[in-house]
C-alpha atoms as a PDB file:
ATOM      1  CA  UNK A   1      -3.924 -27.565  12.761  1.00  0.00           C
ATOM      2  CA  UNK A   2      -4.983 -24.497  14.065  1.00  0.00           C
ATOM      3  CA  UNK A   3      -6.022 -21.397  11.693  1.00  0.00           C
ATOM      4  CA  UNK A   4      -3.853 -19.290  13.533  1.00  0.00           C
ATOM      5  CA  UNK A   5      -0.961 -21.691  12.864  1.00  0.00           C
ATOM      6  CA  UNK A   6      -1.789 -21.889   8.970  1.00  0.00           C
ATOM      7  CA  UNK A   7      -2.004 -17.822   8.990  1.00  0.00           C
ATOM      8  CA  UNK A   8       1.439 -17.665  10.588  1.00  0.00           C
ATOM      9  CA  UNK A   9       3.113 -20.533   7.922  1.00  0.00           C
ATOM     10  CA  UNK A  10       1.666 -18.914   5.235  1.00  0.00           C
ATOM     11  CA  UNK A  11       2.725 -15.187   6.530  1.00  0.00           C
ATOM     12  CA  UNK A  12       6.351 -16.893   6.384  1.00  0.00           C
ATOM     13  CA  UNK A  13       6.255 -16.491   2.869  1.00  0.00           C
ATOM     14  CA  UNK A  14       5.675 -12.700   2.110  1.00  0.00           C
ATOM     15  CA  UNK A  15       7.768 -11.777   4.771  1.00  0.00           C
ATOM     16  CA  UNK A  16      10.678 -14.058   2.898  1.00  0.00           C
ATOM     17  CA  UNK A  17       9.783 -12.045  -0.104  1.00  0.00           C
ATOM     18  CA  UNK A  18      10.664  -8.608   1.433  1.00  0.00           C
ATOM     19  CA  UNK A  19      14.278  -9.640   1.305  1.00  0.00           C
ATOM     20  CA  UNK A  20      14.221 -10.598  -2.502  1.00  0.00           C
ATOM     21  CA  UNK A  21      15.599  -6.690  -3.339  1.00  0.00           C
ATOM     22  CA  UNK A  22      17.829  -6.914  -0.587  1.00  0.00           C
ATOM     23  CA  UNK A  23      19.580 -10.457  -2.013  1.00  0.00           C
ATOM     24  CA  UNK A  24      19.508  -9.171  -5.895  1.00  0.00           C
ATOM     25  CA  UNK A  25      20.666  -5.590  -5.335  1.00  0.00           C
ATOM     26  CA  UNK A  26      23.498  -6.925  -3.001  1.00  0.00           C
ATOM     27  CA  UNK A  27      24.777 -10.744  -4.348  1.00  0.00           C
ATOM     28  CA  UNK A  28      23.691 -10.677  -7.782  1.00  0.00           C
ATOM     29  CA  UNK A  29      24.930  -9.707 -10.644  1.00  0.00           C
ATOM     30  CA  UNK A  30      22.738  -5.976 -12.310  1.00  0.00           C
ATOM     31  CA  UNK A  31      20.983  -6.029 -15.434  1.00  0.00           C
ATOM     32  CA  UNK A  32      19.494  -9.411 -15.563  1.00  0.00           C
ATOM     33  CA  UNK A  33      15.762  -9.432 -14.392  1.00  0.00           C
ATOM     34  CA  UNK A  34      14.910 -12.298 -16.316  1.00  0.00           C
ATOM     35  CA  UNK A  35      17.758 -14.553 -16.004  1.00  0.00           C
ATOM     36  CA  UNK A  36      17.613 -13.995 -12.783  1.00  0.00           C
ATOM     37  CA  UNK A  37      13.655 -14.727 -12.469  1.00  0.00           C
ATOM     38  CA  UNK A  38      14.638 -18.147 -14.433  1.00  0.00           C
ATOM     39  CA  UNK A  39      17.315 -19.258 -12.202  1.00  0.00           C
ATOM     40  CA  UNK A  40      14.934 -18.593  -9.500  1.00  0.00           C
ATOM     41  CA  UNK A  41      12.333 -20.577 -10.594  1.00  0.00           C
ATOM     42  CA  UNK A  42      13.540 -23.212 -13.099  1.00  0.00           C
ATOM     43  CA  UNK A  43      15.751 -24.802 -10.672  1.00  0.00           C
ATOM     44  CA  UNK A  44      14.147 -25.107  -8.003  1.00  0.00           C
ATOM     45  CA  UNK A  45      11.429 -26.438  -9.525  1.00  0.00           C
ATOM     46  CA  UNK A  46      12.854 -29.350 -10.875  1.00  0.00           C
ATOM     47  CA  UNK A  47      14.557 -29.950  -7.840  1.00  0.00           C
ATOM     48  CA  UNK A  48      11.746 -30.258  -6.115  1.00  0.00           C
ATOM     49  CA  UNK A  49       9.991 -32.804  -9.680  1.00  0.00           C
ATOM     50  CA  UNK A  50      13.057 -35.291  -8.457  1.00  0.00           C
ATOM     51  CA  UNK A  51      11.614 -35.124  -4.547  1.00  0.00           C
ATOM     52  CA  UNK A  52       8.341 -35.640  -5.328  1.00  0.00           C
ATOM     53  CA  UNK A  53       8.569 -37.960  -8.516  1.00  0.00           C
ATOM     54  CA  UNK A  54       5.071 -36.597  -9.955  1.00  0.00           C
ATOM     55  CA  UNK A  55       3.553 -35.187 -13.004  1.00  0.00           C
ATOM     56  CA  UNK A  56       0.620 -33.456 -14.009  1.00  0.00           C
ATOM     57  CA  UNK A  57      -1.459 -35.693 -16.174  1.00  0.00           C
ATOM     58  CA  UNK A  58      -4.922 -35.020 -18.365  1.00  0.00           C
ATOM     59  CA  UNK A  59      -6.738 -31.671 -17.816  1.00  0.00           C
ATOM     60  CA  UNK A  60      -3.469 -30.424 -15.086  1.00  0.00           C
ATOM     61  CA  UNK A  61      -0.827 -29.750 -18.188  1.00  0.00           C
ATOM     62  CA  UNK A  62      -2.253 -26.934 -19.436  1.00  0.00           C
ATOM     63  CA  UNK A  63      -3.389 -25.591 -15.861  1.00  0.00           C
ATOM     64  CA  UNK A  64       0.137 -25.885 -14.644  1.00  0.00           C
ATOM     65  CA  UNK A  65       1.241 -23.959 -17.113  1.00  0.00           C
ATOM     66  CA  UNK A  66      -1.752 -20.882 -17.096  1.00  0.00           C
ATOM     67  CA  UNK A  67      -0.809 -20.742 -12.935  1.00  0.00           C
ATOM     68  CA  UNK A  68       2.865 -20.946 -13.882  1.00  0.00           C
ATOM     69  CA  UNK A  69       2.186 -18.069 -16.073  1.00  0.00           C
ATOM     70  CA  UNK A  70       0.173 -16.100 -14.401  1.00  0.00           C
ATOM     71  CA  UNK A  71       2.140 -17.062 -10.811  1.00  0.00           C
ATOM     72  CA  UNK A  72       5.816 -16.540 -12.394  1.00  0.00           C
ATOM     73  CA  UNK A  73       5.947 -16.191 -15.525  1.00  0.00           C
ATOM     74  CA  UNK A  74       4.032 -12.804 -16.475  1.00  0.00           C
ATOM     75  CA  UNK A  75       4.360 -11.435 -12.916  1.00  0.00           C
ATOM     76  CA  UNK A  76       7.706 -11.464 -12.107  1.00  0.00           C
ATOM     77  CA  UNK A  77       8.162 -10.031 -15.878  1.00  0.00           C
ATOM     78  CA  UNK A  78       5.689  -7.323 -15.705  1.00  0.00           C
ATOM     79  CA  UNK A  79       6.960  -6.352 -11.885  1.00  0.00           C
ATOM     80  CA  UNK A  80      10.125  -5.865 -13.360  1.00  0.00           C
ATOM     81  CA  UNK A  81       9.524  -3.790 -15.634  1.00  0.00           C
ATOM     82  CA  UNK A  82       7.323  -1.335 -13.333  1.00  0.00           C
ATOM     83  CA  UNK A  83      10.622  -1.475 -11.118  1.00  0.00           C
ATOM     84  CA  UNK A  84      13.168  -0.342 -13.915  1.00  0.00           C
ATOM     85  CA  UNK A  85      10.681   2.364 -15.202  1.00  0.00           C
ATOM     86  CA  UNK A  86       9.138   3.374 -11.740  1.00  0.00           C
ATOM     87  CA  UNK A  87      10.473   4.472  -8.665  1.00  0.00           C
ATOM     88  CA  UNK A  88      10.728   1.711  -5.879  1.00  0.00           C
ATOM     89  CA  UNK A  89       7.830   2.989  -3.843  1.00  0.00           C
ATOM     90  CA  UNK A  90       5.487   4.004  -6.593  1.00  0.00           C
ATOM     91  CA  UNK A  91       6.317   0.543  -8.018  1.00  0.00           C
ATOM     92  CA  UNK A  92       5.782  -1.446  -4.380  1.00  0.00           C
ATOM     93  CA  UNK A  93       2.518   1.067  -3.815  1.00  0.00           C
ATOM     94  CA  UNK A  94       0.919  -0.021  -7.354  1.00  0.00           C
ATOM     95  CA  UNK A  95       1.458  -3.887  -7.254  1.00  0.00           C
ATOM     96  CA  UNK A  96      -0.305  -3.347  -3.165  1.00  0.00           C
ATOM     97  CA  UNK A  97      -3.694  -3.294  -4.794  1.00  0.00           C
ATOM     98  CA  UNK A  98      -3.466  -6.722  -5.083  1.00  0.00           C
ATOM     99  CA  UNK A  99      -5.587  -7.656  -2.519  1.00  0.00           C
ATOM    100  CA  UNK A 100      -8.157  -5.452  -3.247  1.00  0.00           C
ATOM    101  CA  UNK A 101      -8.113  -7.452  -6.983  1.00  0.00           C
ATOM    102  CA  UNK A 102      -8.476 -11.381  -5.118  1.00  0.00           C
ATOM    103  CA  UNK A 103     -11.571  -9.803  -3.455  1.00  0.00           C
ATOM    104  CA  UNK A 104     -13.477  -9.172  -5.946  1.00  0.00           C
ATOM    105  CA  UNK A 105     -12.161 -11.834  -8.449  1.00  0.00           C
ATOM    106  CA  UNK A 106     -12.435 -14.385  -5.442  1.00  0.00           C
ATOM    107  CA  UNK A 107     -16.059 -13.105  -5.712  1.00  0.00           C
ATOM    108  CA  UNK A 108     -16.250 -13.821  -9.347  1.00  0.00           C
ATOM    109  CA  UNK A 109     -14.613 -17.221  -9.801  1.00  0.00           C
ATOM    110  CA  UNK A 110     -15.308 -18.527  -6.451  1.00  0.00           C
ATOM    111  CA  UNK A 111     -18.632 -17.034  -4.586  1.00  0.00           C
ATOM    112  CA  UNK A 112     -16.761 -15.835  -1.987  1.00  0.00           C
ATOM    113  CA  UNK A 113     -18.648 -12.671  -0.150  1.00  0.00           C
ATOM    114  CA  UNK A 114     -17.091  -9.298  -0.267  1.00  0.00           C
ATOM    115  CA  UNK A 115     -17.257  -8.014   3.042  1.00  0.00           C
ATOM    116  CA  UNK A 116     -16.717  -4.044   3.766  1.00  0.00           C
ATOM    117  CA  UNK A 117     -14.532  -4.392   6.782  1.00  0.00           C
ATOM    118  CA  UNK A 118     -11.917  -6.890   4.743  1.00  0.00           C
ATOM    119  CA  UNK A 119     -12.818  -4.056   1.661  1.00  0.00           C
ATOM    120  CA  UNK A 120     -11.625  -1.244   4.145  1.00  0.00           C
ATOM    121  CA  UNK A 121      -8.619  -3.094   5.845  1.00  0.00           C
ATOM    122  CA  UNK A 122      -7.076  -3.262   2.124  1.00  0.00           C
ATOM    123  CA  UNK A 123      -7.436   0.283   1.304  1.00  0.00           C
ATOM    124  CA  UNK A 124      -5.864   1.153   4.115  1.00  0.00           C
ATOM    125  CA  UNK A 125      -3.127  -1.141   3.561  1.00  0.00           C
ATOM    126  CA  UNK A 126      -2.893   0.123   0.646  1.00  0.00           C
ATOM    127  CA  UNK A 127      -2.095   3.353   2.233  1.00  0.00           C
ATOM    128  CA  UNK A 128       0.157   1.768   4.428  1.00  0.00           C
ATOM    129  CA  UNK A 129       2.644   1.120   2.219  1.00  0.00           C
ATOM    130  CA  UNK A 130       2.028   4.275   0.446  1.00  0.00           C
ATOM    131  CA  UNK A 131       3.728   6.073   3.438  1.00  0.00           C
ATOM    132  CA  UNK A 132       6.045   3.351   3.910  1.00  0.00           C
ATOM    133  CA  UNK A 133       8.359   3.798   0.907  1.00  0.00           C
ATOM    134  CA  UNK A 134       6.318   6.821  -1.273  1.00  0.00           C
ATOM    135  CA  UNK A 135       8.389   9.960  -1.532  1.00  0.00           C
ATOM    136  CA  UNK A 136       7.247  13.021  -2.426  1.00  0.00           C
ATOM    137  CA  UNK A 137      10.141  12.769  -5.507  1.00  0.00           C
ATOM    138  CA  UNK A 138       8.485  10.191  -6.928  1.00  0.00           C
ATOM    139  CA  UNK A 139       7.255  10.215 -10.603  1.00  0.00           C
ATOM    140  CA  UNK A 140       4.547   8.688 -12.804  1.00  0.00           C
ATOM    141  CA  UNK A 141       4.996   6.434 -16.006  1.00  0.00           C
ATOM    142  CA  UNK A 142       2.481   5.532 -17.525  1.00  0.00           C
ATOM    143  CA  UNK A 143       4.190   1.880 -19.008  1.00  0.00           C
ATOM    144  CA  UNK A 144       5.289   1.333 -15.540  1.00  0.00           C
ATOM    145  CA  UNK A 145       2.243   1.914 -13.895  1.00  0.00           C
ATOM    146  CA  UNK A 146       0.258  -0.036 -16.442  1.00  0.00           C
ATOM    147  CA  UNK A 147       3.404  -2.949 -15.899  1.00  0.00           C
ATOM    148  CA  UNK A 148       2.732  -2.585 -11.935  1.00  0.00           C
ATOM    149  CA  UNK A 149      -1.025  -3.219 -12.665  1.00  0.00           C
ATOM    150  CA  UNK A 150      -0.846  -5.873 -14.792  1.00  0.00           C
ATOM    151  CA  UNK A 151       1.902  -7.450 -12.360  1.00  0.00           C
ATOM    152  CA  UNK A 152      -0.654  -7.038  -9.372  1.00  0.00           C
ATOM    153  CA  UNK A 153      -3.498  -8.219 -11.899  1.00  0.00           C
ATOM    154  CA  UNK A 154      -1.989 -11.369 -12.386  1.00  0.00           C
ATOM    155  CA  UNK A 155      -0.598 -12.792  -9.184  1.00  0.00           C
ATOM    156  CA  UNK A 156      -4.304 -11.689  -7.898  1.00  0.00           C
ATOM    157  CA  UNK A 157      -5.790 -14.298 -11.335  1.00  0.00           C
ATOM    158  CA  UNK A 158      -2.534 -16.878 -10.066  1.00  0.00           C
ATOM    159  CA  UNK A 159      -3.912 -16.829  -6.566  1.00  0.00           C
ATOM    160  CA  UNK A 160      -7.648 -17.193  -7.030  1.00  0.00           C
ATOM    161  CA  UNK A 161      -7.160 -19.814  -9.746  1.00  0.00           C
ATOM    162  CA  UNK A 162      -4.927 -21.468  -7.143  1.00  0.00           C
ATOM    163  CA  UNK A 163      -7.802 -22.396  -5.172  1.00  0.00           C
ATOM    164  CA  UNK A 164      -9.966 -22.631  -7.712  1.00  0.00           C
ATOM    165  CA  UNK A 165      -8.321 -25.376  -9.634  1.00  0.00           C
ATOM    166  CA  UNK A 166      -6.860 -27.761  -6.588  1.00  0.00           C
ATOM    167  CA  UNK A 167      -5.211 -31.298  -8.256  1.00  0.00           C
ATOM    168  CA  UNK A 168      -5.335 -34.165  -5.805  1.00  0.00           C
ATOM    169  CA  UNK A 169      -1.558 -33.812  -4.912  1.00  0.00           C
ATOM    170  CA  UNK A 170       0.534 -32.485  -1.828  1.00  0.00           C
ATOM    171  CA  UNK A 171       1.127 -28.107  -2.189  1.00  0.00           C
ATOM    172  CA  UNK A 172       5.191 -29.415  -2.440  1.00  0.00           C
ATOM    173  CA  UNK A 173       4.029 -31.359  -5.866  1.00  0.00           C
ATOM    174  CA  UNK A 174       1.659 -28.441  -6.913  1.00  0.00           C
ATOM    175  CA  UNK A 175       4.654 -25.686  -6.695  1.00  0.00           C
ATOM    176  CA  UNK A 176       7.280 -27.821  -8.172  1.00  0.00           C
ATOM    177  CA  UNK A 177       4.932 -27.954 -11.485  1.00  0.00           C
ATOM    178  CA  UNK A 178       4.080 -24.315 -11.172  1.00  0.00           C
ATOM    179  CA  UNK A 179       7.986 -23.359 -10.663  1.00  0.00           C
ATOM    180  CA  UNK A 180       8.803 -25.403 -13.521  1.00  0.00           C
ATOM    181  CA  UNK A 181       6.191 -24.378 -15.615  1.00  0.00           C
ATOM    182  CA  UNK A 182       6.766 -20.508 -15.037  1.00  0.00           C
ATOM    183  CA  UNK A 183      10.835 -20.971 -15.470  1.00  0.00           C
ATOM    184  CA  UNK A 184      10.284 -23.417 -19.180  1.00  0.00           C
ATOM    185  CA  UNK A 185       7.812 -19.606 -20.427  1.00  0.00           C
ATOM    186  CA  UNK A 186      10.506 -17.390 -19.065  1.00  0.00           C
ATOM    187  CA  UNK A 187      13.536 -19.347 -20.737  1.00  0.00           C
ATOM    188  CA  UNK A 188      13.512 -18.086 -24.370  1.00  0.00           C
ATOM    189  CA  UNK A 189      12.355 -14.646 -22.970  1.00  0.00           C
ATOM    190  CA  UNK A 190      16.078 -14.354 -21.215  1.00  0.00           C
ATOM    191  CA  UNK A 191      17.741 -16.237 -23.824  1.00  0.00           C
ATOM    192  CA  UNK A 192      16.430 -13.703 -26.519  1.00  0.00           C
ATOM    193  CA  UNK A 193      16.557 -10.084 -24.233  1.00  0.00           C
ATOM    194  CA  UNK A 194      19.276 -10.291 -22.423  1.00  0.00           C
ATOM    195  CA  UNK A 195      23.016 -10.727 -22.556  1.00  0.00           C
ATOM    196  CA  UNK A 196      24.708 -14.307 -21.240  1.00  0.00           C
ATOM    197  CA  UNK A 197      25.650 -13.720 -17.230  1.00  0.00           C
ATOM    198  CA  UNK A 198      29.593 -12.938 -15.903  1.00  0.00           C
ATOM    199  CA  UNK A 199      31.292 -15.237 -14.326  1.00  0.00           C
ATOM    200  CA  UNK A 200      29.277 -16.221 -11.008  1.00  0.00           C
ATOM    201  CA  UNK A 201      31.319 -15.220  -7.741  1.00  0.00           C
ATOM    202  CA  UNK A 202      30.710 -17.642  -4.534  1.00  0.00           C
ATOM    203  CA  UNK A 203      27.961 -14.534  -3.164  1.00  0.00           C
ATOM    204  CA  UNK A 204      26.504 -14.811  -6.748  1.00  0.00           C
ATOM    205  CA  UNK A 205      25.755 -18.344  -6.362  1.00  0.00           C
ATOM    206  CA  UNK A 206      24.822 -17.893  -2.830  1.00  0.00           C
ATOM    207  CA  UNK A 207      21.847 -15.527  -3.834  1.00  0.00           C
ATOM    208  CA  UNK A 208      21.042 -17.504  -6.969  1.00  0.00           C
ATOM    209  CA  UNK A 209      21.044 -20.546  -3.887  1.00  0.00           C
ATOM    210  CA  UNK A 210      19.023 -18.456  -1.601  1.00  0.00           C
ATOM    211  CA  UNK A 211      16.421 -17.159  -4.163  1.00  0.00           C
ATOM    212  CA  UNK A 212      15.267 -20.125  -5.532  1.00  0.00           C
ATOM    213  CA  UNK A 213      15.520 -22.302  -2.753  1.00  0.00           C
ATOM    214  CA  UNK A 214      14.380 -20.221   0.058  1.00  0.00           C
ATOM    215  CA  UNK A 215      12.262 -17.290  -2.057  1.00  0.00           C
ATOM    216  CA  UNK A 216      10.799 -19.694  -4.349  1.00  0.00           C
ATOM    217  CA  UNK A 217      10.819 -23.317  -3.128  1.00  0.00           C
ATOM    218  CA  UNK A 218       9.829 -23.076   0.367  1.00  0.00           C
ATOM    219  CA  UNK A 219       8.012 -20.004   0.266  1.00  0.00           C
ATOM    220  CA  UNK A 220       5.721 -20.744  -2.930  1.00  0.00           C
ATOM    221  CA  UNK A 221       4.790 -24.137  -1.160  1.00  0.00           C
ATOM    222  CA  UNK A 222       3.867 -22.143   1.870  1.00  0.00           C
ATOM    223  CA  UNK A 223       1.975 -19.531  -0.021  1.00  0.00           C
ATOM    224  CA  UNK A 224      -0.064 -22.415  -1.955  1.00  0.00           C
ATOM    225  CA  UNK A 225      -0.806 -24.499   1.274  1.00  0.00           C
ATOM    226  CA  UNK A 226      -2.290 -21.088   2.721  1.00  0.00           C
ATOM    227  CA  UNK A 227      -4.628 -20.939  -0.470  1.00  0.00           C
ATOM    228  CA  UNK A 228      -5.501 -24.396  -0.296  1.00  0.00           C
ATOM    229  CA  UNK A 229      -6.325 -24.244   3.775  1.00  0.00           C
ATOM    230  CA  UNK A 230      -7.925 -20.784   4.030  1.00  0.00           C
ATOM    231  CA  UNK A 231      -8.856 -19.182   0.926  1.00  0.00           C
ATOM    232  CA  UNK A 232      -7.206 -16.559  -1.780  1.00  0.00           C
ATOM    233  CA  UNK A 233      -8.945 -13.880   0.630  1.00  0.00           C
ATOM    234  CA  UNK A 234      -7.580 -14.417   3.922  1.00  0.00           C
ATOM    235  CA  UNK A 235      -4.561 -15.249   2.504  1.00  0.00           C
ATOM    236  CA  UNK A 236      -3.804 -12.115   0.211  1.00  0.00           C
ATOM    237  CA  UNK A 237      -3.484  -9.320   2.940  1.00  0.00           C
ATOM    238  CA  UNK A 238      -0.508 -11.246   4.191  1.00  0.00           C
ATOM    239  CA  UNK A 239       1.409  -9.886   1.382  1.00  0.00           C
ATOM    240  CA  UNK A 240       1.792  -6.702   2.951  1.00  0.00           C
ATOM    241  CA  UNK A 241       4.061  -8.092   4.875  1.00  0.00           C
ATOM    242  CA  UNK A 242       6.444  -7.785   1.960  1.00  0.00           C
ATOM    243  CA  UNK A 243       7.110  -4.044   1.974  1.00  0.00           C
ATOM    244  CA  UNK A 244       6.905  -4.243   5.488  1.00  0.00           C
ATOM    245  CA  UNK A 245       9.761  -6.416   5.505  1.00  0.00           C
ATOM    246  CA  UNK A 246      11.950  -4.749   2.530  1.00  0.00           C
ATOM    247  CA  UNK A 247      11.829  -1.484   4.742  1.00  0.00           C
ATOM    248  CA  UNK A 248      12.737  -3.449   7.935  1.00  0.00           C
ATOM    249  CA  UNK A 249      15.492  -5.012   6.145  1.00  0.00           C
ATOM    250  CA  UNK A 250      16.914  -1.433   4.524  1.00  0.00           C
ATOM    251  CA  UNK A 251      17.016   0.056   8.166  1.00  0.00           C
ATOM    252  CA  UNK A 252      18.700  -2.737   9.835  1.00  0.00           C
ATOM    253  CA  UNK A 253      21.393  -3.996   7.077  1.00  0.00           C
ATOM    254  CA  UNK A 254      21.624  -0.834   4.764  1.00  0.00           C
ATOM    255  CA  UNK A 255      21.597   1.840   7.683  1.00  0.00           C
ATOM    256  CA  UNK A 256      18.319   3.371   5.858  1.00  0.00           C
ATOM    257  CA  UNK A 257      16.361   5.767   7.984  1.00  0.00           C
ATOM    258  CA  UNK A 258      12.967   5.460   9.405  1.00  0.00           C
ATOM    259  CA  UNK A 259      10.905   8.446   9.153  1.00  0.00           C
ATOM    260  CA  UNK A 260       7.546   9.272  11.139  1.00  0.00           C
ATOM    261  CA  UNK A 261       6.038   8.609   8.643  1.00  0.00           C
ATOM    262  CA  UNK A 262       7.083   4.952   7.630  1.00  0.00           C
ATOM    263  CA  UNK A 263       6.458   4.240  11.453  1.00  0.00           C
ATOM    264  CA  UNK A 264       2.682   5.267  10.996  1.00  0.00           C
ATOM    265  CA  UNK A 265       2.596   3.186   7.478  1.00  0.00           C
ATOM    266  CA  UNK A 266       3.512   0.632   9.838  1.00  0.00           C
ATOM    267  CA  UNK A 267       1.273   0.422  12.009  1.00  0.00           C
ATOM    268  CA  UNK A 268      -1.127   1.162   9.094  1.00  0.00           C
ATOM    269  CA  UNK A 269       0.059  -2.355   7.338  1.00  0.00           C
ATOM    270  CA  UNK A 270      -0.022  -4.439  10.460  1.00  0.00           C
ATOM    271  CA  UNK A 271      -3.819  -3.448  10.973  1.00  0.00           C
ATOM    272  CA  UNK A 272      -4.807  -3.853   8.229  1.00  0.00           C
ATOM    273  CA  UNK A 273      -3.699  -7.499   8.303  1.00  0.00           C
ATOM    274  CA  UNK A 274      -5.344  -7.640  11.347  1.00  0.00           C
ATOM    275  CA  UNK A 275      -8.737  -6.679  10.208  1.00  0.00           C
ATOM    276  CA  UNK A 276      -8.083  -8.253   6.922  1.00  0.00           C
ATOM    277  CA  UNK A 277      -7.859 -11.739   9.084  1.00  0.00           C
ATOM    278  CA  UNK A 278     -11.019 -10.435  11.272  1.00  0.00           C
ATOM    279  CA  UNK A 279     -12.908  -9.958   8.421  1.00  0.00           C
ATOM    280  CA  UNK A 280     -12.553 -13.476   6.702  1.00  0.00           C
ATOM    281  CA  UNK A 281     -13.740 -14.987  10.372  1.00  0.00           C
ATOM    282  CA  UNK A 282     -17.269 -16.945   9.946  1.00  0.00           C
ATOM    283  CA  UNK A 283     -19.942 -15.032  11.619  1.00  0.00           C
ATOM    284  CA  UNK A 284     -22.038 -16.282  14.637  1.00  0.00           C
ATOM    285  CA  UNK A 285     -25.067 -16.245  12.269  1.00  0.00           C
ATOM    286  CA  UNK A 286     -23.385 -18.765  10.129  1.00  0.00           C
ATOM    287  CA  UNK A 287     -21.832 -20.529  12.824  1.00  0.00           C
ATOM    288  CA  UNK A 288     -24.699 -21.477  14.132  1.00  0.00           C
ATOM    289  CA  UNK A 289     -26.895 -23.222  11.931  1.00  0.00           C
ATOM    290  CA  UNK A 290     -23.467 -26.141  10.643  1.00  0.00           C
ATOM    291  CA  UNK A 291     -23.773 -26.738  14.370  1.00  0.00           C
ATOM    292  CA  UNK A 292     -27.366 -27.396  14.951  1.00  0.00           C
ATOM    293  CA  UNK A 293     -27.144 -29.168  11.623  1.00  0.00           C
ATOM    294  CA  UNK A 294     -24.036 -31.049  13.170  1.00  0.00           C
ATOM    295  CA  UNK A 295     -25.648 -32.105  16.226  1.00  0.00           C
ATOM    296  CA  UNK A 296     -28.890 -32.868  14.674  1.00  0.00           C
ATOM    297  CA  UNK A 297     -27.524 -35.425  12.162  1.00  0.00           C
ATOM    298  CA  UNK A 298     -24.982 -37.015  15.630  1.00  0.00           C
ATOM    299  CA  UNK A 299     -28.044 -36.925  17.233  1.00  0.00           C
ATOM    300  CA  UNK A 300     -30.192 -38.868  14.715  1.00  0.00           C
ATOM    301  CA  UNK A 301     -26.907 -41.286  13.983  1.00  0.00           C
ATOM    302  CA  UNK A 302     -27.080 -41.700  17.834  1.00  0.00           C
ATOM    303  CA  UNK A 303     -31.061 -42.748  18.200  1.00  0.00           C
ATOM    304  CA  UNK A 304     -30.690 -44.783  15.030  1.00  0.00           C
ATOM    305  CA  UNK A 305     -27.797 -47.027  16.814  1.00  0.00           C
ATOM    306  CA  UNK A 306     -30.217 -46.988  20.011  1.00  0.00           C
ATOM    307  CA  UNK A 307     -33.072 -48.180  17.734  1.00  0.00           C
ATOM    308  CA  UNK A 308     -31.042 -51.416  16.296  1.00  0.00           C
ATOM    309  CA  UNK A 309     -29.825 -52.176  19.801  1.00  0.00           C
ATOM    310  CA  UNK A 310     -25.928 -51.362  19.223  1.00  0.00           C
ATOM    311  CA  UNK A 311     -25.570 -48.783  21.919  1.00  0.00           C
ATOM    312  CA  UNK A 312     -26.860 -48.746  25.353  1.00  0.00           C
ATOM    313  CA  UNK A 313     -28.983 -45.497  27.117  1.00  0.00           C
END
């Protein structure tokens, strides 16, 4: 398959994301961050353990359970509490240096080179967002910034690990453990903090349905196959598309307004992408000597076959 294809089925996912505030602010119940985040995960995790009829085993336990933390567990926690003590856009403009984390962690844990143009394209998607849902009313906490950090910080550790620590299993078998694990560390969290839920209404159920199914299930296992197939930094710049997609979503269901300046963040957040993807390209330099190495060991196989008479001139 095609890296082109693989960017576009793994840009599915953060683009499925941006409508997560849409479905909780409009066909869930308020007040329930964590209940919520366990019904999205727990569910459709096990779910998807009956499909694929696999466990971890040995050394994966204890990994399942560090990416389920790191992947679910802490970050949805932490993100929600930069939302409740933030406003949206500082909130959604702090958790965007995410990608400039994977870069240099991806570095760390993996060898991967940090290249200036992928450096660049992340700042200014940084920025792109910044101008897509900033305001100039828009205050500073310190817990919530430090929340919206740590939330960032740890998807960035979930993602990198990802690749780092592949078990010999299909990406549908890796999410359902890390969607299980994730909703089993959130459980007594929501149990203990908040209040039991109201009565579920038929649009209650149909977000709870939506959320885990759609925002976790299928977009986790998209998300994880992009890790797997073209690396924590190629991937992470597609998560821009989240914002991108929250704001999209506000103008076209809620009858929000688009400013001049959210058109320019924009176009500031597609480029970046863009470069972000150019960046991660191999270079001609590197290109070239896996092919003469390529050809050279076809051409030996080929002379070797001549030599014992199994191929003709």
């Amino acid at each position: 398959m095609s890296r082109n294809v693989d960017l576009l089925l793994t840009a599915i996912a953060p683009a499925i994301w941006g409508s997560t505030y849409l479905v909780t602010t409009e066909m869930l119940p308020a007040g329930y961050p964590l209940t919520v985040s366990v019904l999205r995960a727990l569910p459709a995790g096990l779910l998807l353990l009956l499909a694929v009829r696999q466990l971890p085993h040995g050394i994966w336990w204890p990994r399942v359970f560090v990416l389920g933390a790191l992947n679910f567990s802490l970050f949805w926690a932490m993100l929600f509490v930069a939302a409740y003590r933030l406003p949206g856009g500082v909130a959604a403009t702090v958790g965007a240096i995410q990608p400039l984390i994977v870069l240099f962690l991806a570095r760390g844990l993996l060898g991967t080179a940090i290249r200036p143009l992928a450096v660049i394209a992340a700042i200014v998607g940084l920025g792109g967002v910044a101008l897509l849902i900033l305001t100039p009313q828009a205050t500073l906490d310190p817990v919530g910034v430090a929340a919206g950090l740590g939330s960032a910080l740890s998807m960035a550790c979930g993602t990198v690990l990802t690749r780092r620590w592949q078990p010999p299993v299909s990406p549908l078998t890796f999410t359902s453990w890390q969607l299980t694990a994730g909703g089993i560390l959130l459980l007594p969290f929501a149990f203990w903090l908040e209040p039991a839920l109201p009565p579920l209404t038929v649009t209650n159920i149909a977000g709870f349905a939506y959320l885990g199914l759609i925002g976790a299930a299928l977009t986790y296992t998209l998300w994880f196959r992009g890790i797997k197939r073209l690396g924590p930094a190629t991937i992470s710049p597609l998560g821009f598309m989240s914002p991108l997609t929250a704001v999209i979503l506000g103008w076209w269901w809620l009858d929000q307004t688009l400013s001049p300046a959210q058109l320019i963040g924009m176009i500031a957040v597609l480029g970046s992408i863009w470069f972000g993807q150019r960046a991660q390209l191999p270079t001609p330099m590197a290109v070239a000597p896996m092919a003469h190495a390529d050809a050279a060991i076809r051409g030996s196989g080929w002379t070797k076959c001549r030599e014992q008479g199994k191929i003709g001139s």
